[in-house]
C-alpha atoms as a PDB file:
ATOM      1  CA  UNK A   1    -162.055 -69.575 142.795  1.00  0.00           C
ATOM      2  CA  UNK A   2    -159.402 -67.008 144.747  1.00  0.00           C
ATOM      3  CA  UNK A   3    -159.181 -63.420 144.229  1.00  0.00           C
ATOM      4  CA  UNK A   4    -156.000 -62.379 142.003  1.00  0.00           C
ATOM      5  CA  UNK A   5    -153.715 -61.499 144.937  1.00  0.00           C
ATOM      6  CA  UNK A   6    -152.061 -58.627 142.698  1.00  0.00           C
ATOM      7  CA  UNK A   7    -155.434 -56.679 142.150  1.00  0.00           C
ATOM      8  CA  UNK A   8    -156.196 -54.266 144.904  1.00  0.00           C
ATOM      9  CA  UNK A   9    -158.914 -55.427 146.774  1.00  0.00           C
ATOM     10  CA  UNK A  10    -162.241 -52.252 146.256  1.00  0.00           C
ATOM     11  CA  UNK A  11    -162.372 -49.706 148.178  1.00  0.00           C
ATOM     12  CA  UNK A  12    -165.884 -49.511 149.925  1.00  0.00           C
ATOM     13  CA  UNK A  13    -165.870 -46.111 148.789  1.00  0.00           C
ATOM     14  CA  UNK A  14    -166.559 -47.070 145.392  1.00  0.00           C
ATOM     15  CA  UNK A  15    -169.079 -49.905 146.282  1.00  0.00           C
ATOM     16  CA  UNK A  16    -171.073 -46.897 147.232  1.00  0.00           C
ATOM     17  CA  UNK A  17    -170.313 -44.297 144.629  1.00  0.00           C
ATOM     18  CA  UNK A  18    -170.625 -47.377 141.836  1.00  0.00           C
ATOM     19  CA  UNK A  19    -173.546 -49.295 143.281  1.00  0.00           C
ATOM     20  CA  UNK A  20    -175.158 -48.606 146.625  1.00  0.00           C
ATOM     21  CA  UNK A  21    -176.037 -45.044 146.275  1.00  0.00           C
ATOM     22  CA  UNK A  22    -176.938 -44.879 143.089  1.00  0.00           C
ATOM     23  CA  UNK A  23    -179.728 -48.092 143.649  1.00  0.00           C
ATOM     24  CA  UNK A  24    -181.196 -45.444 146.640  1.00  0.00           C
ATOM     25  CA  UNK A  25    -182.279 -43.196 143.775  1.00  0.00           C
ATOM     26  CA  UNK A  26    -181.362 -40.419 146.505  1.00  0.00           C
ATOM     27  CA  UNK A  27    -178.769 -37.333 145.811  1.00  0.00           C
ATOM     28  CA  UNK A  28    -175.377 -37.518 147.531  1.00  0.00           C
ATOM     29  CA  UNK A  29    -176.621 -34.226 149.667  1.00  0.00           C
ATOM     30  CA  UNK A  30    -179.240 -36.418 150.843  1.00  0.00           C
ATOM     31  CA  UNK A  31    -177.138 -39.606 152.187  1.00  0.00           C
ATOM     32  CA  UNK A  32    -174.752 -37.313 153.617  1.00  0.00           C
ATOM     33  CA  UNK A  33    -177.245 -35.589 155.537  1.00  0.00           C
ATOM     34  CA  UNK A  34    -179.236 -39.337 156.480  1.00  0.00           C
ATOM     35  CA  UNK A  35    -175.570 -40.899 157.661  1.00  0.00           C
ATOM     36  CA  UNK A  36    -174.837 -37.589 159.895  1.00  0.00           C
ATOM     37  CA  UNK A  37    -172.016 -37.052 157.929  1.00  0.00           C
ATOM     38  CA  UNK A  38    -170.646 -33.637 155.838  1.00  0.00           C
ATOM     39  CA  UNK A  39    -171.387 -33.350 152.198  1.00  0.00           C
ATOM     40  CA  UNK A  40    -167.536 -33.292 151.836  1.00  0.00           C
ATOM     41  CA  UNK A  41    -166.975 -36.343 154.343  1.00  0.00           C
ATOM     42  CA  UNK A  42    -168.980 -38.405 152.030  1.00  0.00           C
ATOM     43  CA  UNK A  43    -167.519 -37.124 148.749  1.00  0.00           C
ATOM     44  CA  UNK A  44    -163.638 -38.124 150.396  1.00  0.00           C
ATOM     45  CA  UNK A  45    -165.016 -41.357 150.842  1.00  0.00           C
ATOM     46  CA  UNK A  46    -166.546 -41.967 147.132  1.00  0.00           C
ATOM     47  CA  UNK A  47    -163.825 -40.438 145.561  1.00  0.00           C
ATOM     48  CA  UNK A  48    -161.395 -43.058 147.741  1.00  0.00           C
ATOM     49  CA  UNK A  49    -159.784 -40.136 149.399  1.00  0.00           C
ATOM     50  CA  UNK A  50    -160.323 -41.219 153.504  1.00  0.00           C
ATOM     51  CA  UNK A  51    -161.063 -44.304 154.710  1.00  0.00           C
ATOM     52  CA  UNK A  52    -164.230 -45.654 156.278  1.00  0.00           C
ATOM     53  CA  UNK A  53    -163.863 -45.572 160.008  1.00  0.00           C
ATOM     54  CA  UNK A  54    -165.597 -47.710 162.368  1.00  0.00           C
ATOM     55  CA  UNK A  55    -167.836 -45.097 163.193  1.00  0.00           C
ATOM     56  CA  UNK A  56    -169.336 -44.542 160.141  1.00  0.00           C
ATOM     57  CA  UNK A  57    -169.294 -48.575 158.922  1.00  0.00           C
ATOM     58  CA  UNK A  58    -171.922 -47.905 161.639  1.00  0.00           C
ATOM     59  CA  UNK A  59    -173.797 -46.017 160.226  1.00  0.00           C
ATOM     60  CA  UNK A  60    -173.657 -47.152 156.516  1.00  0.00           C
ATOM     61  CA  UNK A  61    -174.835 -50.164 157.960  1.00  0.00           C
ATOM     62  CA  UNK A  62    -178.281 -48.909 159.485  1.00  0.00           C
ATOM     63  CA  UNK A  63    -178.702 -46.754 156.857  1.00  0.00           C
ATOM     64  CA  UNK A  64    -177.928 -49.669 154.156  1.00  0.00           C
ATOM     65  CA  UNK A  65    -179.473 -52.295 155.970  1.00  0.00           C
ATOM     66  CA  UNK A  66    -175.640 -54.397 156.503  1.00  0.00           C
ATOM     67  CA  UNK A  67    -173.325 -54.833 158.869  1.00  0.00           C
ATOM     68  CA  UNK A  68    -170.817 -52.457 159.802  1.00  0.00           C
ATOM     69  CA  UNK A  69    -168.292 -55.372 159.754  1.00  0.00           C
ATOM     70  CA  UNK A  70    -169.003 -55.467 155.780  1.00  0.00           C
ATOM     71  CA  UNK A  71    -167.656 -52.450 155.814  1.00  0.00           C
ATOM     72  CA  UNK A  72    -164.568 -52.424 158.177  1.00  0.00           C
ATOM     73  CA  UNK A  73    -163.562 -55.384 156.274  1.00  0.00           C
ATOM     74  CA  UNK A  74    -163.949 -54.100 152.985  1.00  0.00           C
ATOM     75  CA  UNK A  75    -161.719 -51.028 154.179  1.00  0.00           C
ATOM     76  CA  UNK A  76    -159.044 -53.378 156.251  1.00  0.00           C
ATOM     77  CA  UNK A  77    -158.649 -55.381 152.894  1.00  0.00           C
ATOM     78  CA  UNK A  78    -157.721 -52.016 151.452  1.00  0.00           C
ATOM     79  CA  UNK A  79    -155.974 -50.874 153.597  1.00  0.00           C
ATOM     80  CA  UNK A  80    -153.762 -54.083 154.005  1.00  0.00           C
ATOM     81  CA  UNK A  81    -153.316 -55.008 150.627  1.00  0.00           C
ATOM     82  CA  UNK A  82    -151.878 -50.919 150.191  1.00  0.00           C
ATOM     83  CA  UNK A  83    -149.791 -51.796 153.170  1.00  0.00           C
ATOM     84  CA  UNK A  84    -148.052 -55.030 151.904  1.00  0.00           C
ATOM     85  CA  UNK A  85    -146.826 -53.289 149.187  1.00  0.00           C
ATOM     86  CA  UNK A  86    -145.804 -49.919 150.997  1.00  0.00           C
ATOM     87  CA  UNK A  87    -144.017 -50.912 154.073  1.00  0.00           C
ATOM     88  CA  UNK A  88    -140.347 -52.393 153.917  1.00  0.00           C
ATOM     89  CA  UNK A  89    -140.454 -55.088 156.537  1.00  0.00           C
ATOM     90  CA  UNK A  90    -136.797 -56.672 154.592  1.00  0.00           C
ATOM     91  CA  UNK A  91    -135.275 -55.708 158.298  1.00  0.00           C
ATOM     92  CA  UNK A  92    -137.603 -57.578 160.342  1.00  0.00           C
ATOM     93  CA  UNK A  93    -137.413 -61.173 161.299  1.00  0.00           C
ATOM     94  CA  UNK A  94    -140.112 -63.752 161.400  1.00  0.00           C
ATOM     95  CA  UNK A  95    -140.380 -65.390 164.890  1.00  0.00           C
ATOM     96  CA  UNK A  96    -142.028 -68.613 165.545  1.00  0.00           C
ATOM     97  CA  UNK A  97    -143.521 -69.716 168.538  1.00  0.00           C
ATOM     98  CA  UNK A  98    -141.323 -71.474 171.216  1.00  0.00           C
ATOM     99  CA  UNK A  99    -142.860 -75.180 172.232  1.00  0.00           C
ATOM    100  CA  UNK A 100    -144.805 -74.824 175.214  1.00  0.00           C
ATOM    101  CA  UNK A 101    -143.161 -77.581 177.232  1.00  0.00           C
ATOM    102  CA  UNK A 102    -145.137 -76.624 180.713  1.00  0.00           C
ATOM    103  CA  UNK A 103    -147.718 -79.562 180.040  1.00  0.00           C
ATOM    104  CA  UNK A 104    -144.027 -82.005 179.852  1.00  0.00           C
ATOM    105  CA  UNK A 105    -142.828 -81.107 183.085  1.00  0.00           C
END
């Protein structure tokens, strides 16, 4: 089965403010201060507000046990799927590749 391609794809932001978190049994004060991360740094990220950078998909993964690419992907899907529907690309052609005929000659 394929994911609806006209539903946004979830932000990892609210994997952690719906699930993750919340199965620690730990305050938001307290992952904040585990990932190395501001109070407020973590609360833009639940509330969908910044994006999860590289650097801290490294971190949510040690802390969470995953790997940071879970997390770069979730936010790349995000981001991209945002993108698609934000950018005008109308002026831009599509190029195809030009035959590689070196092997011929």
């Amino acid at each position: 089965m394929s994911r609806n391609p006209n539903r946004c794809p979830t932000h990892p932001g609210e994997l952690l403010r719906e699930d993750v978190i919340p199965a620690t049994g730990k305050s938001k004060s307290e992952i904040a201060r585990l990932l190395g991360i501001s109070r407020q740094h973590l609360h833009d990220l639940l509330a969908e507000r910044k994006p999860v950078s590289p650097e801290v998909a490294v971190r949510l993964g040690k802390l969470f046990g995953t790997a940071p690419l879970v997390w770069i992907r979730m936010q790349g899907a995000y981001d991209a799927w945002h993108a698609t529907r934000d950018v005008d690309v109308s002026a831009i052609p599509t190029l195809s590749a030009a035959p590689d005929n070196s092997a011929t000659t």
